[in-house]
N, C-alpha and C. Protein backbone atom coordinates (compact mmCIF):
# COMPACT_ATOMS: atom_id res chain seq x y z
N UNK A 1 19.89 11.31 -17.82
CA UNK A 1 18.77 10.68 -17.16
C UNK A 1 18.82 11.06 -15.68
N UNK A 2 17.81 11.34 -14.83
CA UNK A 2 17.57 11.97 -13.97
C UNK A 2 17.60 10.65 -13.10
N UNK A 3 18.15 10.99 -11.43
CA UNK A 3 18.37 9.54 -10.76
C UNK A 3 16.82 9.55 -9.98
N UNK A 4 16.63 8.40 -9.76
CA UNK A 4 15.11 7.71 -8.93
C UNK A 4 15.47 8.27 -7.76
N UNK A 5 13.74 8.60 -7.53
CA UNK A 5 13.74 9.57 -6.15
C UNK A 5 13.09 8.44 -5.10
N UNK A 6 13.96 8.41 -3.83
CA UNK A 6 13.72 7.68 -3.17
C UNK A 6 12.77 8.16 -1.92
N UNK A 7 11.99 7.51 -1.58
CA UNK A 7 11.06 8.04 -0.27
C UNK A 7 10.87 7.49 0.49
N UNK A 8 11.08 7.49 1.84
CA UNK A 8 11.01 6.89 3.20
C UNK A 8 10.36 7.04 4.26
N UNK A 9 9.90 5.94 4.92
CA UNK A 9 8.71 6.55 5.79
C UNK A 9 8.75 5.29 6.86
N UNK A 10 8.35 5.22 7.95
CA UNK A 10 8.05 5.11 9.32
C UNK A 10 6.81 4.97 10.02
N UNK A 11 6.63 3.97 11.27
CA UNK A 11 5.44 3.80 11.80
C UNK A 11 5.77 5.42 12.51
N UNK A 12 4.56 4.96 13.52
CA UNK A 12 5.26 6.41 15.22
C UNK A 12 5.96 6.05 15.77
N UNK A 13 5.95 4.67 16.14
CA UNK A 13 7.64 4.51 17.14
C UNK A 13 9.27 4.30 16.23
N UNK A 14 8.82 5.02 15.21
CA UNK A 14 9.67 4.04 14.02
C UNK A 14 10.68 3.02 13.77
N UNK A 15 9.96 1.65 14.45
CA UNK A 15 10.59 0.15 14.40
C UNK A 15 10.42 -0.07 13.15
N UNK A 16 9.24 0.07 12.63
CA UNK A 16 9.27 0.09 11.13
C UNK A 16 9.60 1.18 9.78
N UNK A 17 10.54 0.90 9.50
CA UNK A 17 10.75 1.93 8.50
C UNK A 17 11.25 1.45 6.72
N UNK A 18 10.38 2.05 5.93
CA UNK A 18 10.68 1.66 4.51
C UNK A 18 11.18 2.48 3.48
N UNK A 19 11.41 2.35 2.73
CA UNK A 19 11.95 3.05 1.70
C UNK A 19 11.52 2.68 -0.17
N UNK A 20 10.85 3.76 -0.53
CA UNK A 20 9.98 3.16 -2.35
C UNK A 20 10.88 4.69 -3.13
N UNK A 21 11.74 3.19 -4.02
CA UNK A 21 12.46 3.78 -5.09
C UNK A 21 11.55 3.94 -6.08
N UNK A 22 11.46 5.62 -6.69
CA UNK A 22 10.99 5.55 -8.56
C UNK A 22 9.83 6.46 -7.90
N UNK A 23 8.99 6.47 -8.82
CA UNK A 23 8.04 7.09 -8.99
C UNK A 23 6.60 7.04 -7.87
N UNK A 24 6.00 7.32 -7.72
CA UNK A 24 4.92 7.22 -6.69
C UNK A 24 3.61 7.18 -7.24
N UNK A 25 2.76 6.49 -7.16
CA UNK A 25 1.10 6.39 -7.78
C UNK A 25 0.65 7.20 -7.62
N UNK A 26 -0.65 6.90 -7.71
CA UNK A 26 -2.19 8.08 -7.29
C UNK A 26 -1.97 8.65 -5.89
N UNK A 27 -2.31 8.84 -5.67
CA UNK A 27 -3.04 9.39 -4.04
C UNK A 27 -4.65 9.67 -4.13
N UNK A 28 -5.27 8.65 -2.80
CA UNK A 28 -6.79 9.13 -2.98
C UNK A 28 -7.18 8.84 -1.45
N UNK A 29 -7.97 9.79 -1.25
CA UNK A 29 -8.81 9.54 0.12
C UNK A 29 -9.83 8.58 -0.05
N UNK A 30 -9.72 7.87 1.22
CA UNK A 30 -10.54 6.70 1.11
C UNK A 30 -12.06 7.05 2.24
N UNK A 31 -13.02 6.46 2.29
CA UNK A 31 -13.99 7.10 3.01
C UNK A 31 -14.89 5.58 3.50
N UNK A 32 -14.16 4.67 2.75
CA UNK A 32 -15.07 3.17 3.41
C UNK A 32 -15.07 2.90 5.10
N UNK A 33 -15.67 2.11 5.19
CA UNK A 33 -16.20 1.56 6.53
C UNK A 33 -14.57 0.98 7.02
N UNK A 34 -14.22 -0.03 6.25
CA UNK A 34 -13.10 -0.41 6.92
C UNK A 34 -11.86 0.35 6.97
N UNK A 35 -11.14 1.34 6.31
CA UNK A 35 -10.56 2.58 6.51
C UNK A 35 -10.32 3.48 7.42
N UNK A 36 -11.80 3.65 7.43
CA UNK A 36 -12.00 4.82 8.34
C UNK A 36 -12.09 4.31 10.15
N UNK A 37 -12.34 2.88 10.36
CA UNK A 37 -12.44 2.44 11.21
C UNK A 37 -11.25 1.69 11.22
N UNK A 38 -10.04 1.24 11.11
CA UNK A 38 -9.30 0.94 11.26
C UNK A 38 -7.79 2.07 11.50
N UNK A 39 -8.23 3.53 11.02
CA UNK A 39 -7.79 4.39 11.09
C UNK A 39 -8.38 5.57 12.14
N UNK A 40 -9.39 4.89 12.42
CA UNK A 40 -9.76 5.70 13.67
C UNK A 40 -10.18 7.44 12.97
N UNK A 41 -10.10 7.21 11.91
CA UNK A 41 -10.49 8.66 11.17
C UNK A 41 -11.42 8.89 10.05
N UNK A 42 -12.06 9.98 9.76
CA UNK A 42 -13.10 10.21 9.07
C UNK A 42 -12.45 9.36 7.41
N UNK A 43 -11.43 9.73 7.09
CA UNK A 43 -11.07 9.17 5.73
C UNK A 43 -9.22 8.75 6.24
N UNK A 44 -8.77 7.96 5.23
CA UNK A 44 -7.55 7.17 5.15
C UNK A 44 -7.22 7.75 3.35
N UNK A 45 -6.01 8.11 3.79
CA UNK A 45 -5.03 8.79 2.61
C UNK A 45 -4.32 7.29 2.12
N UNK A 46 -4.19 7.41 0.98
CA UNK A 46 -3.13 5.82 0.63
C UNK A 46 -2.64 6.35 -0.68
N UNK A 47 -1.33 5.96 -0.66
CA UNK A 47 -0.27 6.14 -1.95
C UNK A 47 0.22 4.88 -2.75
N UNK A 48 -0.38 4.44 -3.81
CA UNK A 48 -0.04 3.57 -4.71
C UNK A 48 1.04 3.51 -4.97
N UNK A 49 2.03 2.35 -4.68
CA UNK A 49 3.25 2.00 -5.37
C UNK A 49 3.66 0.74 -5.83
N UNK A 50 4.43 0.22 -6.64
CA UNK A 50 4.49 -1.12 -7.37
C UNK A 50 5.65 -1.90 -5.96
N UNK A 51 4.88 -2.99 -5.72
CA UNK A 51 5.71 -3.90 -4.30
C UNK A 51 6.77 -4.11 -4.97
N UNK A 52 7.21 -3.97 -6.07
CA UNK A 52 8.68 -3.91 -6.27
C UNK A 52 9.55 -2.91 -5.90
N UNK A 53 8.86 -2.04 -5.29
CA UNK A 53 9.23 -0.70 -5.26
C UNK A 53 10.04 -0.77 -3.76
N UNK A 54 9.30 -1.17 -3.42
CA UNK A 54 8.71 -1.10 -1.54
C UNK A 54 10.07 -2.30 -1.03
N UNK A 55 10.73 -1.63 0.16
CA UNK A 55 12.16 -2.65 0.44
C UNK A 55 11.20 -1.81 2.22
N UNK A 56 11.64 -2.69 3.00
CA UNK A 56 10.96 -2.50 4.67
C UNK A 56 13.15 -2.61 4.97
N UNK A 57 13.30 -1.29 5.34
CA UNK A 57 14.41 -1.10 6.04
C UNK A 57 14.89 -1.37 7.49
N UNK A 58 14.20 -1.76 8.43
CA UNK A 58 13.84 -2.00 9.90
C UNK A 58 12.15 -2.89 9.83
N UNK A 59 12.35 -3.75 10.69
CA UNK A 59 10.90 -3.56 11.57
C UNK A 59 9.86 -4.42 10.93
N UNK A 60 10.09 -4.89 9.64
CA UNK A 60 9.16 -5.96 8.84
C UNK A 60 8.50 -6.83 9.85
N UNK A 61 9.42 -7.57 10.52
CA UNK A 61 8.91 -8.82 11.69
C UNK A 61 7.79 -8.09 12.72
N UNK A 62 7.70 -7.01 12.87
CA UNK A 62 7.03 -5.99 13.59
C UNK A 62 5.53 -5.92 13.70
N UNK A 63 5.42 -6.05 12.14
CA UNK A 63 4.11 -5.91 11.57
C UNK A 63 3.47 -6.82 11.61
N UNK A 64 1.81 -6.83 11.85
CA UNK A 64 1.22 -7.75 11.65
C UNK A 64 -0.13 -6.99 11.28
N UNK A 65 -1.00 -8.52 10.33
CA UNK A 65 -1.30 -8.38 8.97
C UNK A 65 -3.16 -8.44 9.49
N UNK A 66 -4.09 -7.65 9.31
CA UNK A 66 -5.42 -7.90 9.65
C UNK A 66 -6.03 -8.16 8.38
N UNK A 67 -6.77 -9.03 7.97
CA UNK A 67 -7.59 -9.46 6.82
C UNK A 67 -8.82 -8.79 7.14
N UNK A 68 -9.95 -7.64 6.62
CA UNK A 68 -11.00 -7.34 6.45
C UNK A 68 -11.56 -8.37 6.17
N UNK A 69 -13.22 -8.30 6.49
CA UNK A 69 -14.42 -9.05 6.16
C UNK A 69 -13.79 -8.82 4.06
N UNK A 70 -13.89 -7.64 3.95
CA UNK A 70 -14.12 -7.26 2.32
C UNK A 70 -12.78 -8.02 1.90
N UNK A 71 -11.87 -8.44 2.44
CA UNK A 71 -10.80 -9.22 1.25
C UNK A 71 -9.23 -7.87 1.73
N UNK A 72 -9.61 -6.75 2.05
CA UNK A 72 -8.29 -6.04 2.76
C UNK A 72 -7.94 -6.14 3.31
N UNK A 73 -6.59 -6.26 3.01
CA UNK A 73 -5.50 -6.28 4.11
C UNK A 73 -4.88 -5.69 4.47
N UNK A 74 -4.47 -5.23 5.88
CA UNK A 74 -3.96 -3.69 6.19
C UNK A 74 -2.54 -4.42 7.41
N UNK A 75 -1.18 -3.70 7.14
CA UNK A 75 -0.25 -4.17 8.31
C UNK A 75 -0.07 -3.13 8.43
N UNK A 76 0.16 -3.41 10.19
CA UNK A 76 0.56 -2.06 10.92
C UNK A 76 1.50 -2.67 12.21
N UNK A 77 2.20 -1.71 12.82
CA UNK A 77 3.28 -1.41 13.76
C UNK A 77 2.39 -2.66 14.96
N UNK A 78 2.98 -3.38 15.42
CA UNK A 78 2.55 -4.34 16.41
C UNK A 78 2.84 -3.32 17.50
N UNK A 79 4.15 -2.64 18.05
CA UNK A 79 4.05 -1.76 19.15
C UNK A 79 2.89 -0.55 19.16
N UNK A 80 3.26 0.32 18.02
CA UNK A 80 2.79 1.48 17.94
C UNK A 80 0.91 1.46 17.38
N UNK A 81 0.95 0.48 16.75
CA UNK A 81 -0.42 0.25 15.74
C UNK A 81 -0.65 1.13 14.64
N UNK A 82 0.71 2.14 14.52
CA UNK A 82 0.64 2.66 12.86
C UNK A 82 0.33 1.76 11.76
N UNK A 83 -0.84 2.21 10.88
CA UNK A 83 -0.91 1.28 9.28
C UNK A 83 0.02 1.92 8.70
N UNK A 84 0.68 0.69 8.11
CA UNK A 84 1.40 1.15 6.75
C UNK A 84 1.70 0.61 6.05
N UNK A 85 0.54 -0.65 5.61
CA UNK A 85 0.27 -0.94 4.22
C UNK A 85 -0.97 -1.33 3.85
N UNK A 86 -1.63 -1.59 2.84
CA UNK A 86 -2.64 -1.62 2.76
C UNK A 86 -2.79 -2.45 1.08
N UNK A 87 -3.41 -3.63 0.65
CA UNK A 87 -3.55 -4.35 -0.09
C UNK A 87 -4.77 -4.94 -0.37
N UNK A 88 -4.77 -5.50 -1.70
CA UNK A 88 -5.86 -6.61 -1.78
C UNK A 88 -5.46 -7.82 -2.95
N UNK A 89 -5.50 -8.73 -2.55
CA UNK A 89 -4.77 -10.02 -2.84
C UNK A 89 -5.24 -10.13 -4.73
N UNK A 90 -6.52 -9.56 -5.05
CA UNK A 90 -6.65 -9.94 -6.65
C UNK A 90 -5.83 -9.09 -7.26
N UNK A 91 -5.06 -8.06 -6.48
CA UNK A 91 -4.20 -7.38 -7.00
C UNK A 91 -2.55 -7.03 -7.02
N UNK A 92 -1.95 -8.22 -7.61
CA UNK A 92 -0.46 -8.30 -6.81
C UNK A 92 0.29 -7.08 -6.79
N UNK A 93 0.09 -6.36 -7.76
CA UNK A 93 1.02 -5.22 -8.58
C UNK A 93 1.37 -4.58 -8.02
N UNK A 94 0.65 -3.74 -6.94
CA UNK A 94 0.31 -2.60 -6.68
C UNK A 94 0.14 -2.92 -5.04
N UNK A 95 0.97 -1.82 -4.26
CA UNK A 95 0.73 -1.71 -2.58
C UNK A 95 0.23 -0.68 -2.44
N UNK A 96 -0.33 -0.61 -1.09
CA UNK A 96 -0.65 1.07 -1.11
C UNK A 96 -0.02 1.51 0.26
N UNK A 97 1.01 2.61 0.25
CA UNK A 97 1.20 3.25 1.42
C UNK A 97 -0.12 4.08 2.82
N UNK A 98 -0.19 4.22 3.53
CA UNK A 98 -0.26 5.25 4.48
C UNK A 98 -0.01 6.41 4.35
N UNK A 99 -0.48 7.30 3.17
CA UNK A 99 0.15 8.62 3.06
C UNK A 99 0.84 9.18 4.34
N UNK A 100 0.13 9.42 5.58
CA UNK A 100 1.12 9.95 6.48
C UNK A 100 1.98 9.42 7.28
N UNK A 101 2.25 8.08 6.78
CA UNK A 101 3.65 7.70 7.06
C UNK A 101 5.00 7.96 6.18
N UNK A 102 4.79 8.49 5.18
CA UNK A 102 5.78 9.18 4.54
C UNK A 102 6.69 10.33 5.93
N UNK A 103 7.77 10.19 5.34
CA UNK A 103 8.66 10.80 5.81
C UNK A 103 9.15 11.92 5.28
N UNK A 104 9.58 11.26 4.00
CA UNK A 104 9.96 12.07 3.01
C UNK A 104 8.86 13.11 2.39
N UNK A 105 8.93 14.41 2.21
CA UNK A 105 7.73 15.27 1.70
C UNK A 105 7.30 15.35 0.01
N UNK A 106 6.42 15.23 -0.34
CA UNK A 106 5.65 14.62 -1.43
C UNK A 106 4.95 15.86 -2.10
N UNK A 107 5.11 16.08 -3.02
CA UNK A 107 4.15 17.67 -4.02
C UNK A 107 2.88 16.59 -4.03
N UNK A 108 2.71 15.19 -3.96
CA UNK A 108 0.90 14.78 -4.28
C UNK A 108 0.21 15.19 -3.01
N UNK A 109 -1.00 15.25 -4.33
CA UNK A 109 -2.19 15.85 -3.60
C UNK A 109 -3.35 14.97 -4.01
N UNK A 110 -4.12 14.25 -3.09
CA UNK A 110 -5.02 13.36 -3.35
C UNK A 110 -5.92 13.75 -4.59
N UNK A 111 -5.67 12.99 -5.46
CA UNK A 111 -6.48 13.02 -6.66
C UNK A 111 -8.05 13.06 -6.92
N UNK A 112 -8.50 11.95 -6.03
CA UNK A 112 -10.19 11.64 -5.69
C UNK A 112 -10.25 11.16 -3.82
N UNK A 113 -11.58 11.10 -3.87
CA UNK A 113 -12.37 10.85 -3.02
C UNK A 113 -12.97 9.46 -3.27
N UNK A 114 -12.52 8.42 -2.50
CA UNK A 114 -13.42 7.45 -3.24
C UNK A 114 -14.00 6.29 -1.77
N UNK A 115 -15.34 5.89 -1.96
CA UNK A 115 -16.39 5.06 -1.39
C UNK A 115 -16.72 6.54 -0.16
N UNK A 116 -17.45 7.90 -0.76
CA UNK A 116 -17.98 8.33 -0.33
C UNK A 116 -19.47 8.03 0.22
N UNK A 117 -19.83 6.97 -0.11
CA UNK A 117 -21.31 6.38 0.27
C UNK A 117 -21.34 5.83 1.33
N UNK A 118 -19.59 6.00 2.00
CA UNK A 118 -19.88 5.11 3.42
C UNK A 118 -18.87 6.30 4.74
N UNK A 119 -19.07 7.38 3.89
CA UNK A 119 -18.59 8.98 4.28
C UNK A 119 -19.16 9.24 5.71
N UNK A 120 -18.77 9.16 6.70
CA UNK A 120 -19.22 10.06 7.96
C UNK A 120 -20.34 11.28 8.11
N UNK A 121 -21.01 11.32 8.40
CA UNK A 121 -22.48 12.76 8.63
C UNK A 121 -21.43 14.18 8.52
N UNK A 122 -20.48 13.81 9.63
CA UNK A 122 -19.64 15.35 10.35
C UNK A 122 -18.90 15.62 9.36
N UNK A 123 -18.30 15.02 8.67
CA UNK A 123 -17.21 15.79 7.58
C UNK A 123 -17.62 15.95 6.18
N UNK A 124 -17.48 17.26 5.89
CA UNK A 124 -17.92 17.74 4.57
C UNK A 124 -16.42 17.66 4.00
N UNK A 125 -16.69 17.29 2.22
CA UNK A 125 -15.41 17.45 1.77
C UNK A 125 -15.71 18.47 0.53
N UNK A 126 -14.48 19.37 0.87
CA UNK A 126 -14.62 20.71 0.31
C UNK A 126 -13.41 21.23 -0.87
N UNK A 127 -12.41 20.32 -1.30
CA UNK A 127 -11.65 20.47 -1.73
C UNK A 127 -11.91 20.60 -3.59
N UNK A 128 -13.04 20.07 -4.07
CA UNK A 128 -13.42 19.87 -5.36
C UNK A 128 -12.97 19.13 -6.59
N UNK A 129 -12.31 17.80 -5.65
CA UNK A 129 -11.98 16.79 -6.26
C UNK A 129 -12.75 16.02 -6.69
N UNK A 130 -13.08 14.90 -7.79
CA UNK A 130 -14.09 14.06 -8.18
C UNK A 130 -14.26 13.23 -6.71
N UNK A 131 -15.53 13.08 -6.75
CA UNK A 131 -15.78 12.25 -5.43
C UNK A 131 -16.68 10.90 -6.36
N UNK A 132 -16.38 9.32 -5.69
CA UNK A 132 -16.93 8.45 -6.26
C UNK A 132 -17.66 7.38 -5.05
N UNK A 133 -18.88 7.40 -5.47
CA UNK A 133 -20.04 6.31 -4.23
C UNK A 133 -18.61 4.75 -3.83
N UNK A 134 -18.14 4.09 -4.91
CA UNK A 134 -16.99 3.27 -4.64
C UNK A 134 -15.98 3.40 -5.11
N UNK A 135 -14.94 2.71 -6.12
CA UNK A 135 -13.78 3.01 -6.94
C UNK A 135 -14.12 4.38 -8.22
N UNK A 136 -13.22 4.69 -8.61
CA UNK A 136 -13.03 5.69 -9.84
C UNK A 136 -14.01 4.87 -10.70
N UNK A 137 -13.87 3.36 -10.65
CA UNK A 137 -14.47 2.43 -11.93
C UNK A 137 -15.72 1.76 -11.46
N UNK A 138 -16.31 2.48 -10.86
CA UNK A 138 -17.47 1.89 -10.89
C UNK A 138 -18.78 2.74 -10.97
């Protein structure tokens, strides 16, 4: 049996730093209003992992927690203001990383495109991944 691959990752000042044993979720670019504006960028990368997974090695006390109008919740670096987590409460299971707070280097490659209906004018996406108006499921 092959041992669990561990992956670790960091705000920018890295006070916060975590570490997710096992396997790693989806990866999908996100393109919503609150994303993209809380990230200051055209789309927000996020990596699905089970919060059992997820141990905060440094820096937990660090973070603090913004509730969206929509029910998301995003913590990030109180010094630095790196996100690096990202949730929604009807869903305990499942956290979602900050793809580029990974540390550790990752073969995923964002799977979809999703809440392209709230996509920026300037950025075309050219990669030829399924793109979805909100979730995969809707």
């Amino acid at each position: 049996m092959a041992a669990e691959q561990t992956y670790e990752g960091s705000c920018l000042c890295r006070r916060v730093r975590y570490s997710v044993k096992g396997p790693l979720g989806r990866m999908d670019n996100c393109y919503c209003t609150d994303c993209r504006k809380s990230n200051a960028a055209a789309f927000a990368t996020y990596i699905e992992v089970p919060w059992s997974s997820l141990t905060f090695l440094s820096g937990q006390d660090n973070l603090t927690t913004h509730a969206a109008e929509s029910g998301t919740r995003r913590s990030f670096c109180r010094t630095c203001g790196s996100i690096v987590t990202c949730w929604v409460e009807v869903d305990k299971s499942v956290i979602e990383l900050t793809a580029a707070t990974l540390d550790t280097p990752v073969a995923l490659r964002p799977r979809s495109h999703i809440f392209v209906r709230s996509k920026v004018s300037w950025f075309d996406i050219q990669d030829g991944a399924p793109q979805y108006p909100t979730t995969e499921n809707k």
